[in-house]
Structure formats: C-alpha cells, structure tokens
C-alpha atoms as a PDB file:
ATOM      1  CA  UNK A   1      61.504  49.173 121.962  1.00  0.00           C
ATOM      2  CA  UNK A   2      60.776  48.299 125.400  1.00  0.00           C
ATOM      3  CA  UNK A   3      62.811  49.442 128.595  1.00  0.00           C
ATOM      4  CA  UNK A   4      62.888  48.183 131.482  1.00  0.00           C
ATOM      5  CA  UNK A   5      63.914  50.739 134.807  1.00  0.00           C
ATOM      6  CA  UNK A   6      65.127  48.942 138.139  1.00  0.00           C
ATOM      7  CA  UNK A   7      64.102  51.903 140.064  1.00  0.00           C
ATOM      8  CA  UNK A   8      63.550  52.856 143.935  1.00  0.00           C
ATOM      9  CA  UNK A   9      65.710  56.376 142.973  1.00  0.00           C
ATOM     10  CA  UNK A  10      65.058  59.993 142.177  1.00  0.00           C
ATOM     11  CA  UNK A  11      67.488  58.886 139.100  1.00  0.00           C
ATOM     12  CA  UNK A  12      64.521  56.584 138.224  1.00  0.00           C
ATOM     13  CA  UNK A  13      62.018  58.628 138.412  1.00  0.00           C
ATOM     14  CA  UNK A  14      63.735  61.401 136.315  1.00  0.00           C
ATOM     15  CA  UNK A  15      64.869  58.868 133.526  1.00  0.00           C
ATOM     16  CA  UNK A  16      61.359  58.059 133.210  1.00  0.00           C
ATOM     17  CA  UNK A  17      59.831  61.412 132.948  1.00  0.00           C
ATOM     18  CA  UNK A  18      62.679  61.798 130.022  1.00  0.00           C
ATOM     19  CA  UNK A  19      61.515  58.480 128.307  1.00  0.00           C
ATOM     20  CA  UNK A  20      57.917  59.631 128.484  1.00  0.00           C
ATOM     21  CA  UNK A  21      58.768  62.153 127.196  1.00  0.00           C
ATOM     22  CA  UNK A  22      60.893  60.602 124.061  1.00  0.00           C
ATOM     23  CA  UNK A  23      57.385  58.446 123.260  1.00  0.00           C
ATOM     24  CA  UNK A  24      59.331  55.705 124.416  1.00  0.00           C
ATOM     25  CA  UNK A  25      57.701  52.416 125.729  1.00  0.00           C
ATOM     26  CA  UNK A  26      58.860  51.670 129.558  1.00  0.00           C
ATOM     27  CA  UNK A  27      57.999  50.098 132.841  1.00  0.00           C
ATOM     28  CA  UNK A  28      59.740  51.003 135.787  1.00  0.00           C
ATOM     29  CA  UNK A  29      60.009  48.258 138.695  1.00  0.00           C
ATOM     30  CA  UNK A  30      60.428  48.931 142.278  1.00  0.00           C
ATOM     31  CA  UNK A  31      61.685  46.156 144.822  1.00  0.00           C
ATOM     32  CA  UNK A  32      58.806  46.790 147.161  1.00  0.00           C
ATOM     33  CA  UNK A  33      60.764  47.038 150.479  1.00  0.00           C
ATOM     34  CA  UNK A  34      59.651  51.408 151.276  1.00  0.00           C
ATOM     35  CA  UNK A  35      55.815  51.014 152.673  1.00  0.00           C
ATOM     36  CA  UNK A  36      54.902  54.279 150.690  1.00  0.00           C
ATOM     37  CA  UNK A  37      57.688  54.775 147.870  1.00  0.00           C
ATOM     38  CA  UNK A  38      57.484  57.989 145.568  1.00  0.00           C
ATOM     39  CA  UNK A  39      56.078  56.346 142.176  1.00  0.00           C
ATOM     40  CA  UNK A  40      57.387  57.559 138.916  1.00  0.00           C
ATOM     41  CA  UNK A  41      55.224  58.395 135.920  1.00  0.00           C
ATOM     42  CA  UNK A  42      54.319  55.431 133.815  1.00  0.00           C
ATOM     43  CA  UNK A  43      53.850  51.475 134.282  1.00  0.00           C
ATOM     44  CA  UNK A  44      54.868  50.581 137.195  1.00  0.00           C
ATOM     45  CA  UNK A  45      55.330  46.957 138.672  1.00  0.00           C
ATOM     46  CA  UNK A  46      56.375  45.935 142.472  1.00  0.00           C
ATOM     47  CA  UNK A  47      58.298  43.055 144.057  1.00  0.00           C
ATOM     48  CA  UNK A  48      61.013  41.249 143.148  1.00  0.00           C
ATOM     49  CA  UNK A  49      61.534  38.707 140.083  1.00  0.00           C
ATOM     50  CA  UNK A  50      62.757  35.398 141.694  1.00  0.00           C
ATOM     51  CA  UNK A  51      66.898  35.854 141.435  1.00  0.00           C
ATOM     52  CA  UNK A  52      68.206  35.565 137.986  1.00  0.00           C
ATOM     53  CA  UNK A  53      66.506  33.041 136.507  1.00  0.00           C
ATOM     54  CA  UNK A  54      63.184  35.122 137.379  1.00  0.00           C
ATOM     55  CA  UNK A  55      64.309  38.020 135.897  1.00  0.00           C
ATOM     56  CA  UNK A  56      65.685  36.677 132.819  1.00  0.00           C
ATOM     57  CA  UNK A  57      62.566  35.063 132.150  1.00  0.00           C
ATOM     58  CA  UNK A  58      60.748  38.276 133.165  1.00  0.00           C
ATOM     59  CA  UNK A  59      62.976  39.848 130.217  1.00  0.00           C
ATOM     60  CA  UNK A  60      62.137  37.398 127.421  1.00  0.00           C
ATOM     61  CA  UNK A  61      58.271  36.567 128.174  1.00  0.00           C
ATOM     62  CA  UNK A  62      57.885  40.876 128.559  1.00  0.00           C
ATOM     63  CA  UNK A  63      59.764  41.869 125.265  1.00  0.00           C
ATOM     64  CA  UNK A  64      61.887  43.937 127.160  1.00  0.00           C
ATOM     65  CA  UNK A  65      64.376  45.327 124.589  1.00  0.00           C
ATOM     66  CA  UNK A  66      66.803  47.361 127.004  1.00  0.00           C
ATOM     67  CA  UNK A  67      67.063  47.384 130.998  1.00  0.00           C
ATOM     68  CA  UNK A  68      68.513  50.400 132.800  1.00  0.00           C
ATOM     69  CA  UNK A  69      69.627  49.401 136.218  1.00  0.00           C
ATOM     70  CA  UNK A  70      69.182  53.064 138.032  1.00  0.00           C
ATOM     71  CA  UNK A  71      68.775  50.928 141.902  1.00  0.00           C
ATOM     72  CA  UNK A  72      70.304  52.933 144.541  1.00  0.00           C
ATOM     73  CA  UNK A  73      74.073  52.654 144.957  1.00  0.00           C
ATOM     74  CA  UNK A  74      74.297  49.815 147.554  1.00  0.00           C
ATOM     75  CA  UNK A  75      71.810  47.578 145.889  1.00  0.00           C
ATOM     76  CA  UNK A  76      74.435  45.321 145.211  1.00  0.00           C
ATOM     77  CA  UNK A  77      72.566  42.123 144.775  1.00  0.00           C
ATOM     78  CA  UNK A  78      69.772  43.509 142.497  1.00  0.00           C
ATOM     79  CA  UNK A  79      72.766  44.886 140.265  1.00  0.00           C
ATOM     80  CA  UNK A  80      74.733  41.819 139.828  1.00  0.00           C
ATOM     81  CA  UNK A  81      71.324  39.934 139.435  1.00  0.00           C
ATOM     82  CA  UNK A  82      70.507  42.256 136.413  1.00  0.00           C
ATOM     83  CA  UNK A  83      73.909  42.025 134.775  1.00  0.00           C
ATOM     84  CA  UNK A  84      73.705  37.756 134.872  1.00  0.00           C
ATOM     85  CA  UNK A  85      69.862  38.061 133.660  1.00  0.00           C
ATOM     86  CA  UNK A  86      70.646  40.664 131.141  1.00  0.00           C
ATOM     87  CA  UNK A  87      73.802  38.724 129.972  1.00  0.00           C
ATOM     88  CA  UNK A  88      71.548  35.812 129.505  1.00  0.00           C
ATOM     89  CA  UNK A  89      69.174  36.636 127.752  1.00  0.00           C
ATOM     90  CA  UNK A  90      71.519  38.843 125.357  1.00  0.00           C
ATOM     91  CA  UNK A  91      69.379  42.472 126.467  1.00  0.00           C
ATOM     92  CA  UNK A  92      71.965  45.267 126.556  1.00  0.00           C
ATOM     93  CA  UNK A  93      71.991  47.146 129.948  1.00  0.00           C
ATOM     94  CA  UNK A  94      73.352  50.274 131.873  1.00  0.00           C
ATOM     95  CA  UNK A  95      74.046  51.140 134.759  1.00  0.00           C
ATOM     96  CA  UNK A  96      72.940  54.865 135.951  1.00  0.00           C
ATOM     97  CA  UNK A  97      74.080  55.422 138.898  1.00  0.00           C
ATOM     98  CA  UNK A  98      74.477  58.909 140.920  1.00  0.00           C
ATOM     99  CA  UNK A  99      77.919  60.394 141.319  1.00  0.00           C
ATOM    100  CA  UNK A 100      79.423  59.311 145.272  1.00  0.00           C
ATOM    101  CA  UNK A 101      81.206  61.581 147.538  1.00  0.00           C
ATOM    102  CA  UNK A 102      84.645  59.982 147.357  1.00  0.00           C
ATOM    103  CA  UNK A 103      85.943  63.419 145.939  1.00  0.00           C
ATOM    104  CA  UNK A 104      83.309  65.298 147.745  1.00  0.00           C
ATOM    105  CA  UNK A 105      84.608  68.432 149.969  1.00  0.00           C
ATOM    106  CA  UNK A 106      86.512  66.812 153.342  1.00  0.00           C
ATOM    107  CA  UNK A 107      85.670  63.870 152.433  1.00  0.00           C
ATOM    108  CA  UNK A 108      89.808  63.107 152.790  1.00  0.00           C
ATOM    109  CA  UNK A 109      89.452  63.695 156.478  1.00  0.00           C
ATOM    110  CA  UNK A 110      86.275  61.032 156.862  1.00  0.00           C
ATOM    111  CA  UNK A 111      86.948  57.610 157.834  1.00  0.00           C
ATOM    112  CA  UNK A 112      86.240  55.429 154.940  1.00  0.00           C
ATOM    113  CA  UNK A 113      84.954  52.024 155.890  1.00  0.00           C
ATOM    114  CA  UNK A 114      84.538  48.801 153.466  1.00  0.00           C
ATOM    115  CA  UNK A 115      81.500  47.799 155.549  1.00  0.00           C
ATOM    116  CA  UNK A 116      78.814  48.185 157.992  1.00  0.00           C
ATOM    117  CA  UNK A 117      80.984  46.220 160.460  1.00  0.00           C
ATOM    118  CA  UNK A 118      83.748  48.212 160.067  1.00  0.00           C
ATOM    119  CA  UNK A 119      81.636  51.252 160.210  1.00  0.00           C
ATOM    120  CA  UNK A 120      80.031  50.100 164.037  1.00  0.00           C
ATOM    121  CA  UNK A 121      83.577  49.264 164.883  1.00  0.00           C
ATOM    122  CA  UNK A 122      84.742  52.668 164.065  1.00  0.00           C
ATOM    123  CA  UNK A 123      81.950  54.594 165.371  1.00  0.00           C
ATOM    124  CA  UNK A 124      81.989  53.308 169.227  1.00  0.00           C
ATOM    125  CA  UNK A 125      85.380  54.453 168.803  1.00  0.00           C
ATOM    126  CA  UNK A 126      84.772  57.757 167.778  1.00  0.00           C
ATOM    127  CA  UNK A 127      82.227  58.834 170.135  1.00  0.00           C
ATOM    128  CA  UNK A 128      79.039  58.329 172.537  1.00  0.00           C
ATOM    129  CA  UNK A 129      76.150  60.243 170.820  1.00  0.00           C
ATOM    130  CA  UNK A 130      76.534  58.799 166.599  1.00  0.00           C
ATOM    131  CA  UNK A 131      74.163  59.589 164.084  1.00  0.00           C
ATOM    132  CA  UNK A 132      72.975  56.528 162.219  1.00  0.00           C
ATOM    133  CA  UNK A 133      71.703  57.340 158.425  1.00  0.00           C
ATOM    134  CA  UNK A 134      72.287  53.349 157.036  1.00  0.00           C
ATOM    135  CA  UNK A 135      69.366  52.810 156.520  1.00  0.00           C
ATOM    136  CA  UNK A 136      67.292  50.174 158.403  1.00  0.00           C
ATOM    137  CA  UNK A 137      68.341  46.964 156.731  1.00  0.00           C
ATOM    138  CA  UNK A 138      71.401  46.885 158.288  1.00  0.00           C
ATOM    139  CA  UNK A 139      71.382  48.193 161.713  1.00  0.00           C
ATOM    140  CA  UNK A 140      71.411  45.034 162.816  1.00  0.00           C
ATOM    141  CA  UNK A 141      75.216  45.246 162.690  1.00  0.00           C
ATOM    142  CA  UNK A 142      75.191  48.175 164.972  1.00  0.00           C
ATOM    143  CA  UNK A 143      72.898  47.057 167.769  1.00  0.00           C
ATOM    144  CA  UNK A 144      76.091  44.484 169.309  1.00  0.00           C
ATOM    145  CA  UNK A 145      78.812  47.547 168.861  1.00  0.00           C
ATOM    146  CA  UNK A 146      76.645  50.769 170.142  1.00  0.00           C
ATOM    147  CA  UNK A 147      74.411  48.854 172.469  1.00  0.00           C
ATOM    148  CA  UNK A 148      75.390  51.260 175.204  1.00  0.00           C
ATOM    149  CA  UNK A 149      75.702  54.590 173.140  1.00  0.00           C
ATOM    150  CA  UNK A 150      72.961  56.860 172.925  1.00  0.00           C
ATOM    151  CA  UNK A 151      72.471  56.536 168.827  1.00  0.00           C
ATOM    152  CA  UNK A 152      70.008  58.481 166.878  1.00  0.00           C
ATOM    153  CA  UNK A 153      68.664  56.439 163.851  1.00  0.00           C
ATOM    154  CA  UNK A 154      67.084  58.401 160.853  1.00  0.00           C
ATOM    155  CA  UNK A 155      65.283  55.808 158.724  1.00  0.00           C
ATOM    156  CA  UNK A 156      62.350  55.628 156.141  1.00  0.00           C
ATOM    157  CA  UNK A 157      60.152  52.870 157.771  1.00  0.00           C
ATOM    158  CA  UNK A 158      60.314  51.468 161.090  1.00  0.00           C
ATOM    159  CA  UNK A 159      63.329  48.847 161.378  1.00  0.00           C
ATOM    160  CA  UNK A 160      62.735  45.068 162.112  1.00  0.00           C
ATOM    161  CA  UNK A 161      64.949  44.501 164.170  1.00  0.00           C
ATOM    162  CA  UNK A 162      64.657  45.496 168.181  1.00  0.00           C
ATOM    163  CA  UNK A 163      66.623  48.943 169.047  1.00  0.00           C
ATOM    164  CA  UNK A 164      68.352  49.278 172.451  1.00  0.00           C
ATOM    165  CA  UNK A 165      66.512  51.866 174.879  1.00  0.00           C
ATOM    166  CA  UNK A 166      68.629  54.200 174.950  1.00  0.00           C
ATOM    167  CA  UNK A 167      68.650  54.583 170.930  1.00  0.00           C
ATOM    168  CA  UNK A 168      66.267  57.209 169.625  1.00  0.00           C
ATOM    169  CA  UNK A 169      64.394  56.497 166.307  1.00  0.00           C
ATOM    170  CA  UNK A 170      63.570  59.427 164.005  1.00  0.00           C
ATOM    171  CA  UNK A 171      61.282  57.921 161.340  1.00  0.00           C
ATOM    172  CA  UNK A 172      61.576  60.764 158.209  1.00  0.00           C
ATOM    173  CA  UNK A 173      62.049  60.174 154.669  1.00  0.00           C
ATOM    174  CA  UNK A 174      63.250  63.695 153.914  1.00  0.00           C
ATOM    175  CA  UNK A 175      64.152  66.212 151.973  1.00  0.00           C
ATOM    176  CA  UNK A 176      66.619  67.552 154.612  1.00  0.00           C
ATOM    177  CA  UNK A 177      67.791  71.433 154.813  1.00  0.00           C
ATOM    178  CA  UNK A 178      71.352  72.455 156.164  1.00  0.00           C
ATOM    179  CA  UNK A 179      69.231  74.412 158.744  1.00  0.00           C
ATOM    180  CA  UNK A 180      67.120  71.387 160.129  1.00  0.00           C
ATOM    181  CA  UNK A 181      70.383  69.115 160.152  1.00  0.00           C
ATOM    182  CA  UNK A 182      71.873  71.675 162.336  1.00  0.00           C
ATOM    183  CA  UNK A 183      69.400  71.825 164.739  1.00  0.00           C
ATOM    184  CA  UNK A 184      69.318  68.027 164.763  1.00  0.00           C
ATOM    185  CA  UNK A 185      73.143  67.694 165.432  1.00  0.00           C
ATOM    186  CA  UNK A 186      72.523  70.398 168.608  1.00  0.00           C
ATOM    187  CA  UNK A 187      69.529  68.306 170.009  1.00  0.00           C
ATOM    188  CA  UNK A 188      70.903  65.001 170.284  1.00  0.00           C
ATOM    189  CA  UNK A 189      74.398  65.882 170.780  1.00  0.00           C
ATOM    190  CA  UNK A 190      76.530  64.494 167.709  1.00  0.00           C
ATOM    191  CA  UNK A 191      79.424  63.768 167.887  1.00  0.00           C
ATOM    192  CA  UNK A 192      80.098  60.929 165.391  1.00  0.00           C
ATOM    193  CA  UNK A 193      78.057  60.963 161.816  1.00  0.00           C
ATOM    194  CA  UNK A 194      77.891  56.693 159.931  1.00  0.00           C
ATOM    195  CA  UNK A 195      76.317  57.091 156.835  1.00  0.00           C
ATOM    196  CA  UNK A 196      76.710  55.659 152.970  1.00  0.00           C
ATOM    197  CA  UNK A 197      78.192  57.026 149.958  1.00  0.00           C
ATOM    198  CA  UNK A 198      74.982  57.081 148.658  1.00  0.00           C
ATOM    199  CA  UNK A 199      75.998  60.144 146.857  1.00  0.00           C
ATOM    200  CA  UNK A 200      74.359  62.849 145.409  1.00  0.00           C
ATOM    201  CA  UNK A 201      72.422  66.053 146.916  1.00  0.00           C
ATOM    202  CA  UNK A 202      69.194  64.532 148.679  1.00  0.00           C
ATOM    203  CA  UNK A 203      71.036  63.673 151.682  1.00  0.00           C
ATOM    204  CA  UNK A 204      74.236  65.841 151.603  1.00  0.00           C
ATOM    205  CA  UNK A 205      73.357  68.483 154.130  1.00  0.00           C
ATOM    206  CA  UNK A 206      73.999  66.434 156.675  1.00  0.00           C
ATOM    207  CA  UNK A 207      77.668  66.309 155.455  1.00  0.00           C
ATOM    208  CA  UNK A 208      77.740  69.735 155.415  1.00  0.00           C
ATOM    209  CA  UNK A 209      76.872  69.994 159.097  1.00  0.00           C
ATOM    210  CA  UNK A 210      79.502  67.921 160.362  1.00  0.00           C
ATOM    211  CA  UNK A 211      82.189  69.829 158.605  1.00  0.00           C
ATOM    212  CA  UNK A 212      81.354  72.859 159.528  1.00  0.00           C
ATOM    213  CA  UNK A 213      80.736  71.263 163.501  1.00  0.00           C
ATOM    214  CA  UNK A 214      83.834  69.048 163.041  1.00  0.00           C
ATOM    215  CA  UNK A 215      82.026  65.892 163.960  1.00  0.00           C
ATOM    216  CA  UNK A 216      84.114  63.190 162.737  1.00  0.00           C
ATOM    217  CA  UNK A 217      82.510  60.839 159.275  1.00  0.00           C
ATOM    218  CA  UNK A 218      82.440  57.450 158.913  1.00  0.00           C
ATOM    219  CA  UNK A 219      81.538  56.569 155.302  1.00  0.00           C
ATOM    220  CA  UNK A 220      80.723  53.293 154.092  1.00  0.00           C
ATOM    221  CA  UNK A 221      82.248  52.480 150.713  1.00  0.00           C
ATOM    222  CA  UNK A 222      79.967  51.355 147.704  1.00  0.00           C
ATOM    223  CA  UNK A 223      79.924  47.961 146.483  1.00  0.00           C
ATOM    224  CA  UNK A 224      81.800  47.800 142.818  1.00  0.00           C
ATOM    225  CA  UNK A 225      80.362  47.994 139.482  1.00  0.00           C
ATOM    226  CA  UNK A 226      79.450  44.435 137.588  1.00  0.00           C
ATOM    227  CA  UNK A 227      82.184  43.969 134.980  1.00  0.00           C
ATOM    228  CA  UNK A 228      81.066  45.288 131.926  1.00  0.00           C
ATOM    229  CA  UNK A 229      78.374  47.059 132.625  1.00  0.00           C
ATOM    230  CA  UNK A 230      78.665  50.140 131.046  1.00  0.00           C
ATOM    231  CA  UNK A 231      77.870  53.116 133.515  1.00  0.00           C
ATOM    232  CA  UNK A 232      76.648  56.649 133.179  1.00  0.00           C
ATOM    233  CA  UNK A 233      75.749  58.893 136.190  1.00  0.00           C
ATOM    234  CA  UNK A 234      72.592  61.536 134.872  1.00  0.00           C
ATOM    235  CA  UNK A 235      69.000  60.416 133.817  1.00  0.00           C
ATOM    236  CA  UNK A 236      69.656  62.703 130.186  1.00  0.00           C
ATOM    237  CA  UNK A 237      72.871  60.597 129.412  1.00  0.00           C
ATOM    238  CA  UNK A 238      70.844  57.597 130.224  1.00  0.00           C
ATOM    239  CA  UNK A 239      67.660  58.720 127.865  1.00  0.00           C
ATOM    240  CA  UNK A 240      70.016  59.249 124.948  1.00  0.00           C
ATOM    241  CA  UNK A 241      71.347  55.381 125.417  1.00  0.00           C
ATOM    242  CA  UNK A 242      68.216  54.022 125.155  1.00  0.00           C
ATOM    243  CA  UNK A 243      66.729  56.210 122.396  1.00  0.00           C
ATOM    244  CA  UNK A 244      70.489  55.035 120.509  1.00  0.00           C
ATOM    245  CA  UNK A 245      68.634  51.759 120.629  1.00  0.00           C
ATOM    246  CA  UNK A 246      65.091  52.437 119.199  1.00  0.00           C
END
C-alpha cells in the first residue's frame, strides 16, 4: 500500500498525521508555489509532475497504490490532472475536500460570483475601500477594475504582478482572530469584502466581521468536482478509505 497526498492544505496535513498513524506507507506532494509552506509529517516531495502524462508516470514508476487529492478547493487544474492520471493508470482516488460556505450563515445575502472577473466587476460596484483575500495568483484580474480604489490585499507571498499605489499590501499567512479582523476592517475602511469559498474555519472570521459590520460579500464560486471522483470532506473519513484498501 502506497498513498499518494496532493497536499498544500491543513486537510493534508491532518490526513497524514492519521495515516502515520495507521502504519500506513505515504508521501505527501506539495505544488511548490508558498515560499515557506507548513510541511506535514512524513515524505514529502515538491514541484509539480509535468501535466498528466507526468503524473501518471509518477504513479506507475512510484508504486503508488491510492492517491488522495486533498489540494485546496480552487486548484482546479491539479484536480482534473489527478482524475485523467489516476484514470489512466487504473489507481483509485478521492477527493477530500473541506466543506464551502454556500450554506454558511448570510451567506444568502453575499453576492455569489462564477469568477474572478465577475468578482472585480462586482466589487468597484459595491464600494471604494474592498478587501482583497484571492489570493495572489489572480489579482491580476483586479488591477484593470479597482485601479483607482484604495484596495487592501491580504496574501501569503508577495504577488508578481505590479499593484497600483494606492493599493495597500498586507503580506500575512494567518491564523486570523474575529478581534484582529475587526480592527483591520476599522483601519482601512471596508466597505466591500472579495474572497473564495475556500471554506472551512482558517479564514472564516473575516466573514464574521462583515456580517456583523454589514459590509457587503462577494464570493467566488468553486470550480466543480471531476466526474466520478468520489468525494469526502474530513481527513478521518479519508484515513478509513485508504486503510479499506490495504
């Protein structure tokens, strides 16, 4: 038995604690894009396989027995990469994936967005002063739309691309309290909150704070599941799958 975990995500890390723990053979692998990612316990490789064909090869010349794709929620490409490799090379896969927000409190009074487009569009609609938590990847897309608000752009590492002057960049990985979101909201002003349904409790103070301030919420949907991938949403429920298979 040999798992593989396409990780990046506190799910990741917990599933392999669990699998450790089971006596379980594993190796989790991280895309390399965070300068100074949390590590999970166990083998760990970086960088990416080479599309499909990389990764089913990966599979096969590894003896990897099982993959568990447990990539953050709007990793869309990694996840449709591992569900052609994996369907390839006949290796059964799951997807664990962290419950979103869609039935989250007020989250019927946010303005739900199919994409980062959308969600610039909306947001210089919405108000002068938005908070940007979309990571840095894509806020190239927002750069045209807010040139001339005054945005405030949480982010993990420094983005690529160049940030208009009157945009303030807040480099911080996190955890965030209710408290320190609050104060954030008064400091710069708020009054518009784009984000991701990344889902689950890391990031959800900031939710909290603009329900309870009334700042409006634009929410970018997630990308779909691959079709037939079967999908559980805890790091336990995952465990138990792959131990089914040992």
């Amino acid at each position: 038995m040999s798992v593989l975990i396409l990780g990046g995500t506190a799910e990741a890390r917990d599933l392999a604690v669990l699998l450790q723990e089971h006596g379980l053979r594993f190796c989790s692998s991280l895309a390399g894009r965070v300068a100074r990612p949390r590590l999970p316990v166990g083998e760990v490789r970086v960088g990416g396989f080479g599309g499909i064909d990389g990764l089913r090869r990966h599979l096969t010349e590894a003896g990897v027995t099982a993959v568990v794709d447990a990539t953050h929620p709007f990793a869309a490409g990694i996840s449709a990469n591992a569900a052609a490799a994996c369907a390839a090379a006949e290796v059964p896969l799951l997807r664990l994936e962290r419950p979103g927000w869609a039935a989250a409190p007020g989250s019927g009074g946010w303005h739900w967005v199919d994409d980062h487009d959308e969600a610039a569009a909306t947001a210089s609609r919405l108000g002068r002063r938005p908070f940007l938590t979309i990571g840095r990847q894509s806020l190239d897309r927002f750069v045209g739309p807010l040139a001339e608000h005054h945005a405030l752009v949480r982010v993990v590492d420094p983005p690529e691309v160049e940030l208009p002057a009157s945009w303030r960049l807040l480099p911080n990985r996190g955890p965030y309290s209710v408290e320190g979101e609050r104060e954030l909201f008064a400091d710069h002003g708020v009054d518009v909150l784009v984000t991701k349904d990344s889902g689950g409790g890391h990031t959800w103070s900031k939710m909290a704070v603009a329900g309870e301030l009334g700042v409006p919420v634009v929410v970018v949907r997630r990308p779909g599941p691959a079709p037939g991938v079967q999908v559980v949403d805890g790091a336990t429920a995952a465990a138990e799958w792959a131990r089914s298979l040992d």
